[in-house]
N, C-alpha and C. Protein backbone atom coordinates (compact mmCIF):
# COMPACT_ATOMS: atom_id res chain seq x y z
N UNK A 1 -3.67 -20.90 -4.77
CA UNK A 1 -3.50 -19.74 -5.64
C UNK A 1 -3.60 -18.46 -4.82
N UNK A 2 -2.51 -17.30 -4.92
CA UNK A 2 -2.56 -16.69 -4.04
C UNK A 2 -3.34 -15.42 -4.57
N UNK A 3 -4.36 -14.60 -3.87
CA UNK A 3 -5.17 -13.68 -3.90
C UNK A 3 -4.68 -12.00 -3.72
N UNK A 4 -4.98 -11.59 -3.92
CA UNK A 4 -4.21 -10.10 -3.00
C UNK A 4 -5.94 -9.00 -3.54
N UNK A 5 -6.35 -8.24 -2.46
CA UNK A 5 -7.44 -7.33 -2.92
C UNK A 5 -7.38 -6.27 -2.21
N UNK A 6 -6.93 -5.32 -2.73
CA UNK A 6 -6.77 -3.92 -1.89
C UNK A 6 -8.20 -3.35 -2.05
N UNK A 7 -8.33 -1.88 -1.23
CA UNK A 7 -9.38 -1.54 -0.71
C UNK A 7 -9.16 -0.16 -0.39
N UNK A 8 -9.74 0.91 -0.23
CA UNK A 8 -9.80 1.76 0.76
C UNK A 8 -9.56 3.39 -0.37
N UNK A 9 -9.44 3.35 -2.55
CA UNK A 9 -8.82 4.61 -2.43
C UNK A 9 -10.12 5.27 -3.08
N UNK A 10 -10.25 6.88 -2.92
CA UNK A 10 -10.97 7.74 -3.07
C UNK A 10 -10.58 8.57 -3.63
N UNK A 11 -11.34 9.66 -3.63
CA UNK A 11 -10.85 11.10 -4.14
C UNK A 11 -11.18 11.67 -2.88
N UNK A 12 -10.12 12.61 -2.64
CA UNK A 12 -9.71 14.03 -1.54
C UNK A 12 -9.21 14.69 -1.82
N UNK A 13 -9.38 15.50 -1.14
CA UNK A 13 -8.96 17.39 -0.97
C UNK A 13 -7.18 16.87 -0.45
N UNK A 14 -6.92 17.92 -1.03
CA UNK A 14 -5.28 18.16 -0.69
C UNK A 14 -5.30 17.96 0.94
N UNK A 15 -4.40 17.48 2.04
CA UNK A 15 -4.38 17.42 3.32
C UNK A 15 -5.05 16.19 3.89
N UNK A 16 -5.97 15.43 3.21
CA UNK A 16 -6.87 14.71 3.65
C UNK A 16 -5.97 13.55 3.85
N UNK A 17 -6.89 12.10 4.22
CA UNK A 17 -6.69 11.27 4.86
C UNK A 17 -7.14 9.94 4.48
N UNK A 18 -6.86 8.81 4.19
CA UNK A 18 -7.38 7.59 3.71
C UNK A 18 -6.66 6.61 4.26
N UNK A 19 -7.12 5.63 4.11
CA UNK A 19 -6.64 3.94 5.00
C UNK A 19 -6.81 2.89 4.13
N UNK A 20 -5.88 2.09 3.41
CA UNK A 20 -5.50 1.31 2.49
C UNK A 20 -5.96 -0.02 3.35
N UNK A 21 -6.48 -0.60 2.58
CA UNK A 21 -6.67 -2.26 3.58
C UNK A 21 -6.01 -3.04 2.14
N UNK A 22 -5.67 -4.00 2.29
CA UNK A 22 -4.86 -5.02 1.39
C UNK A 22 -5.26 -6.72 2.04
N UNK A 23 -6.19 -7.66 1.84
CA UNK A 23 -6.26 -8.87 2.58
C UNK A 23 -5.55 -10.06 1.17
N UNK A 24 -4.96 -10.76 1.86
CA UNK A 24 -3.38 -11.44 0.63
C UNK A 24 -5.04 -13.34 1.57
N UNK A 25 -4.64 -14.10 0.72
CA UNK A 25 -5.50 -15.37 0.37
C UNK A 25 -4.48 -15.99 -0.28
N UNK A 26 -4.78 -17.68 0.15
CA UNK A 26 -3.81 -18.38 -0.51
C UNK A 26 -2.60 -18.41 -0.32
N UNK A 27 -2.40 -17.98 0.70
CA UNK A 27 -0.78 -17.97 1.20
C UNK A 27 -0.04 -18.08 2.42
N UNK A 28 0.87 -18.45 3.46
CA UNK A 28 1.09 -18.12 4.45
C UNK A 28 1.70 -16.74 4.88
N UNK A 29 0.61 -16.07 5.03
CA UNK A 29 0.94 -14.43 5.62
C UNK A 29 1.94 -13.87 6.29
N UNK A 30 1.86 -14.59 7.07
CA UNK A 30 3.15 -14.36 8.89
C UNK A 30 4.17 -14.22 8.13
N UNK A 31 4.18 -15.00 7.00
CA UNK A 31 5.92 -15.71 7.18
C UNK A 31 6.54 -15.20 6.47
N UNK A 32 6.58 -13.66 5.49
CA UNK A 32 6.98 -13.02 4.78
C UNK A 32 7.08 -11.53 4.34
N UNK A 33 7.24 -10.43 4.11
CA UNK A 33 7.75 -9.56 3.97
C UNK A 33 6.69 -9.08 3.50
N UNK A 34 6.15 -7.56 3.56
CA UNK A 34 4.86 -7.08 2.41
C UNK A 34 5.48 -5.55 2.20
N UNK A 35 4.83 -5.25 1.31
CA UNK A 35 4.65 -3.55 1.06
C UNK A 35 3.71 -2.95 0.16
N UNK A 36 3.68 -1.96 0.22
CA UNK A 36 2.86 -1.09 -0.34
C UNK A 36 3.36 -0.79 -1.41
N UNK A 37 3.20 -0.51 -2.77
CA UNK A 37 3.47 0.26 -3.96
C UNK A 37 2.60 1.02 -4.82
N UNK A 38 2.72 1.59 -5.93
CA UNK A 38 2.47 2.91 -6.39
C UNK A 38 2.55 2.92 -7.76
N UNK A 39 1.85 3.22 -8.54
CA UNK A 39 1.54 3.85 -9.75
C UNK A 39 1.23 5.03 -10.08
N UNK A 40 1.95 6.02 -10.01
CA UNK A 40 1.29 7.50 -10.32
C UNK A 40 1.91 7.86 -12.14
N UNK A 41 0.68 8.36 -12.22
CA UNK A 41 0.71 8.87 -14.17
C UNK A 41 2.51 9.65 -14.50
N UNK A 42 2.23 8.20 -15.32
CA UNK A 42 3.84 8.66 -15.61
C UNK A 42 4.90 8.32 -15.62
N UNK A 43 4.65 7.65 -14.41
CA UNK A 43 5.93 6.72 -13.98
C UNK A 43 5.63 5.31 -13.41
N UNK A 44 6.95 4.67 -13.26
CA UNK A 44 6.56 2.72 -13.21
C UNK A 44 6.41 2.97 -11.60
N UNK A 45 5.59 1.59 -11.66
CA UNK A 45 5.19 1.31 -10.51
C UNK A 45 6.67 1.29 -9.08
N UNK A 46 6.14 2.15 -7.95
CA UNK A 46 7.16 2.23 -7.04
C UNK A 46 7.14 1.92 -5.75
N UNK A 47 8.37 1.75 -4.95
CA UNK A 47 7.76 1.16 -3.81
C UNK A 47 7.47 2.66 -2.79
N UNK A 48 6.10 1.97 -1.77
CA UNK A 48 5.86 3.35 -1.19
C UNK A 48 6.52 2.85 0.39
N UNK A 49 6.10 1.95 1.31
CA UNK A 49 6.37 1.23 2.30
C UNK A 49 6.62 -0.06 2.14
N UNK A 50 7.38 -1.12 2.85
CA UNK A 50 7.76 -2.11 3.02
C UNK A 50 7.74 -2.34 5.07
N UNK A 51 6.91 -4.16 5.45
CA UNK A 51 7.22 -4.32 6.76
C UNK A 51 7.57 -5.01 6.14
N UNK A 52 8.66 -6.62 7.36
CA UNK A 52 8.91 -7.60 6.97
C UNK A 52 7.95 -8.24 7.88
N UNK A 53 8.51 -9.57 8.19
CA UNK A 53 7.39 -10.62 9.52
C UNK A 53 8.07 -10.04 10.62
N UNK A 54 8.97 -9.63 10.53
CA UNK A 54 9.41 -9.25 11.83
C UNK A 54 8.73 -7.56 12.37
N UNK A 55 7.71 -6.94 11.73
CA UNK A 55 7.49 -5.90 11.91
C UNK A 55 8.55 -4.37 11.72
N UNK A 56 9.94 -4.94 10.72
CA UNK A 56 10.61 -3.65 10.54
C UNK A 56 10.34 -3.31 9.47
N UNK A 57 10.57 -2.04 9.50
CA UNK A 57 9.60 -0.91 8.50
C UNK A 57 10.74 0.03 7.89
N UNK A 58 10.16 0.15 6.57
CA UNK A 58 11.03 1.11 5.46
C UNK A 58 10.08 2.02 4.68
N UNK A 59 10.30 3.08 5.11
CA UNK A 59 9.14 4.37 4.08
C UNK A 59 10.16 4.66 2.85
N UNK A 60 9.67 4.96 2.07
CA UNK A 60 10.39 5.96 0.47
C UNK A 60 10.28 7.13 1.44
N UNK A 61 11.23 7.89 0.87
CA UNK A 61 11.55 9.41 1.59
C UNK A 61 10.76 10.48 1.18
N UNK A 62 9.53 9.71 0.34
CA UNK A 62 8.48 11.01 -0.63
C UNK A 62 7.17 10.83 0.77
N UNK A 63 7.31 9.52 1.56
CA UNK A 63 5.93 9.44 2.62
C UNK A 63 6.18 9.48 4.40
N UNK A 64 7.72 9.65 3.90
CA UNK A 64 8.19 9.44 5.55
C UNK A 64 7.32 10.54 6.20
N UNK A 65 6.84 9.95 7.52
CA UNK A 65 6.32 11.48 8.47
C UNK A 65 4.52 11.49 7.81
N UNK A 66 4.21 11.48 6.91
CA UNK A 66 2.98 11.16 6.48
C UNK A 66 2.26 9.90 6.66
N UNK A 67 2.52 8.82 5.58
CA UNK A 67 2.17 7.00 5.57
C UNK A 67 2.68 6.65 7.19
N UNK A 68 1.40 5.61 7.55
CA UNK A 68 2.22 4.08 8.08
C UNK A 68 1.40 3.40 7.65
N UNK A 69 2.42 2.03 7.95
CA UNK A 69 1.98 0.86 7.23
C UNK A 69 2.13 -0.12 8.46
N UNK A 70 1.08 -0.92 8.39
CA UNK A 70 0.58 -2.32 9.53
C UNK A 70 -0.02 -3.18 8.95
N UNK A 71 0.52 -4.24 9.71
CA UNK A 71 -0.24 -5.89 9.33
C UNK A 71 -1.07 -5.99 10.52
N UNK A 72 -1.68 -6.49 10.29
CA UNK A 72 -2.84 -7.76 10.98
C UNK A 72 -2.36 -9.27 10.70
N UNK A 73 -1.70 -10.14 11.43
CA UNK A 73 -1.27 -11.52 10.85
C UNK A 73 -2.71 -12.45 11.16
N UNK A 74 -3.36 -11.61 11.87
CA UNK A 74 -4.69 -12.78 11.86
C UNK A 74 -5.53 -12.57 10.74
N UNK A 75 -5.72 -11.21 10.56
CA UNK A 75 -6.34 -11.21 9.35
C UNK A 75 -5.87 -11.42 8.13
N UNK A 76 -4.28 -11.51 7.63
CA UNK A 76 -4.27 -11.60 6.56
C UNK A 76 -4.26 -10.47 5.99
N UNK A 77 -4.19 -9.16 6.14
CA UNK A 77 -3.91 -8.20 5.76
C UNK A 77 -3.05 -6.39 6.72
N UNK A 78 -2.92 -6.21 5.66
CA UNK A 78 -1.75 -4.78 5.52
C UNK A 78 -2.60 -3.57 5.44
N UNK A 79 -2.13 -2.96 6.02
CA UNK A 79 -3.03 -1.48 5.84
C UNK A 79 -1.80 -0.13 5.75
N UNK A 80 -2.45 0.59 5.25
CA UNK A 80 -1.49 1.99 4.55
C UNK A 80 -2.69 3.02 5.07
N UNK A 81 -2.46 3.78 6.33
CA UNK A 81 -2.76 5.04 6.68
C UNK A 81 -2.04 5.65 5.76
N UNK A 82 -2.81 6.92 5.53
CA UNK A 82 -1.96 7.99 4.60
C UNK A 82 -2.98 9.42 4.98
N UNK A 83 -1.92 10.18 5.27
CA UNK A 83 -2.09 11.57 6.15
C UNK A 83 -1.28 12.67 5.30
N UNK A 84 -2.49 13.97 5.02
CA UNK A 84 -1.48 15.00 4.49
C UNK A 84 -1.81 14.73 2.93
N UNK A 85 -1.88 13.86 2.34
CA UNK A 85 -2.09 13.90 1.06
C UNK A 85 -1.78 15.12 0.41
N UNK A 86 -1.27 14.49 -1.15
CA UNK A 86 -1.13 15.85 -2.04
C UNK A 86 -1.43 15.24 -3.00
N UNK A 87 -1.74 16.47 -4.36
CA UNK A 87 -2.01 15.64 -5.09
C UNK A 87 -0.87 15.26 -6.29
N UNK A 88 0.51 15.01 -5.84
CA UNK A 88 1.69 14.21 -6.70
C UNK A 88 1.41 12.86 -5.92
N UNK A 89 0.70 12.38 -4.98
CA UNK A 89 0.09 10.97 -4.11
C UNK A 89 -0.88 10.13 -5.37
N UNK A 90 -1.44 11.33 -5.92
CA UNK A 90 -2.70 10.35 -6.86
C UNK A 90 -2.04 9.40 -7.36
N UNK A 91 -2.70 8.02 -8.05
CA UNK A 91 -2.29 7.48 -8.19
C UNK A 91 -3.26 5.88 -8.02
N UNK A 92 -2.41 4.71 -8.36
CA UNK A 92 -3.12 3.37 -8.59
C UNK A 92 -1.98 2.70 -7.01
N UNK A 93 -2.57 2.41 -5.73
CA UNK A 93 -1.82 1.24 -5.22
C UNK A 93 -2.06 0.56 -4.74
N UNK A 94 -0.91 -0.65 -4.80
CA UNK A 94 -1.09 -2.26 -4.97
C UNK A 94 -0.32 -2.52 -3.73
N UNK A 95 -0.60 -3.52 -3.11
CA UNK A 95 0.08 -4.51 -2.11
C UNK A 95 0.64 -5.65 -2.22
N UNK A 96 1.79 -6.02 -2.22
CA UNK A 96 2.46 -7.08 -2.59
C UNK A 96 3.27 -7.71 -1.59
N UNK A 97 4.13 -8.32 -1.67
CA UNK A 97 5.03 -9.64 -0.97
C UNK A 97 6.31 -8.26 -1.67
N UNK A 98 7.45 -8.46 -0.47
CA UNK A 98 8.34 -7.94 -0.92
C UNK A 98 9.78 -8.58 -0.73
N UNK A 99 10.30 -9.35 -1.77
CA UNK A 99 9.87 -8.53 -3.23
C UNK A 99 9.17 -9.03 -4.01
N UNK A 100 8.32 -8.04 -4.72
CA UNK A 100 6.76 -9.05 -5.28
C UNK A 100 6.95 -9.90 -5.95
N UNK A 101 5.39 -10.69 -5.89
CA UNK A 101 5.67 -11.53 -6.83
C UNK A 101 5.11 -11.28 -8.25
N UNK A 102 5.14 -12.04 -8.92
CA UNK A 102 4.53 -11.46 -10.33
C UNK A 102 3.25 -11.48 -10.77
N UNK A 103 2.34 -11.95 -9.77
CA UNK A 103 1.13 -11.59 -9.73
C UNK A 103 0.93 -10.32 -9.13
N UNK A 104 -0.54 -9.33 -9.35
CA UNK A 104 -0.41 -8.35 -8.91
C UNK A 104 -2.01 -8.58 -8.88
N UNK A 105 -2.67 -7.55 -7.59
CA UNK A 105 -3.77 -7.26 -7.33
C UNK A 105 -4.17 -6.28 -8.11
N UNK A 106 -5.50 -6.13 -8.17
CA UNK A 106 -5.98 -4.75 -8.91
C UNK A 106 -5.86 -3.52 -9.05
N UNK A 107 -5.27 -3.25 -7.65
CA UNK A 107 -5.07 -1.75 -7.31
C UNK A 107 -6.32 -1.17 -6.41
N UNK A 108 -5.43 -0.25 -5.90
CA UNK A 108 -6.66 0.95 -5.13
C UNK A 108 -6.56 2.22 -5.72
N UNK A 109 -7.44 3.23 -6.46
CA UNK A 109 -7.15 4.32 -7.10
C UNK A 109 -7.14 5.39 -6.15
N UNK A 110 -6.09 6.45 -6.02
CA UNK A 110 -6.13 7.60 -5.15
C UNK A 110 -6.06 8.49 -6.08
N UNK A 111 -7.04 9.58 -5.60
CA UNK A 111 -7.16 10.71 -6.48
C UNK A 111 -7.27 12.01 -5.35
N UNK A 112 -6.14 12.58 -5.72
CA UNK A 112 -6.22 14.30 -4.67
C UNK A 112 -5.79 15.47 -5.46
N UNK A 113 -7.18 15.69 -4.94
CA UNK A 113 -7.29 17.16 -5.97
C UNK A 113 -8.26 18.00 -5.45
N UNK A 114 -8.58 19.16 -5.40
CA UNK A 114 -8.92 20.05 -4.88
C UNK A 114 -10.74 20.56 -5.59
């Protein structure tokens, strides 16, 4: 049964800085595609970053130059630096298999606001 538990969101000041950890259980890690996604008030859940196993990388054009996104294949998990923050960033995000599957982790809550 596969697991997914993100980690890492807070509340910050506009500009600030946070580090998403995501560790996925129950699954073979290496061998598949992940990304980052997004819930902000209002709108459906979106994608923010995507790697595949091969380490190529796709930002949404709202985080390019801000986000990166990295695996760890030993650990089993994905991480989402995020630099610059604003607060249209707040928000609920999840880490998934891309393209997800229909299970979903809990979320990490980001909140930026001043």
């Amino acid at each position: 049964q596969v697991q997914i538990v993100e980690s890492g969101g807070d509340l910050v000041h506009p500009g600030g800085s946070l580090r998403l950890s995501c560790v996925f259980s129950g699954t073979i890690f290496d061998t598949y595609s992940v990304a980052w996604y997004r819930q902000v008030p209002g709108k459906v859940r979106e994608l923010v970053a995507g790697m595949t196993s091969r380490y190529e990388i796709k930002y949404e054009d709202f985080v390019k130059g801000r986000f990166t996104i990295s695996r760890d294949n030993d650990k089993d998990t994905v991480y989402l630096q995020m630099n610059n923050l604003q607060p249209e960033d707040t928000g609920t995000y999840y880490c998934n298999k891309r393209p997800p599957m229909r299970y979903w982790g809990q979320g990490t809550l980001i909140t930026v606001s001043s």
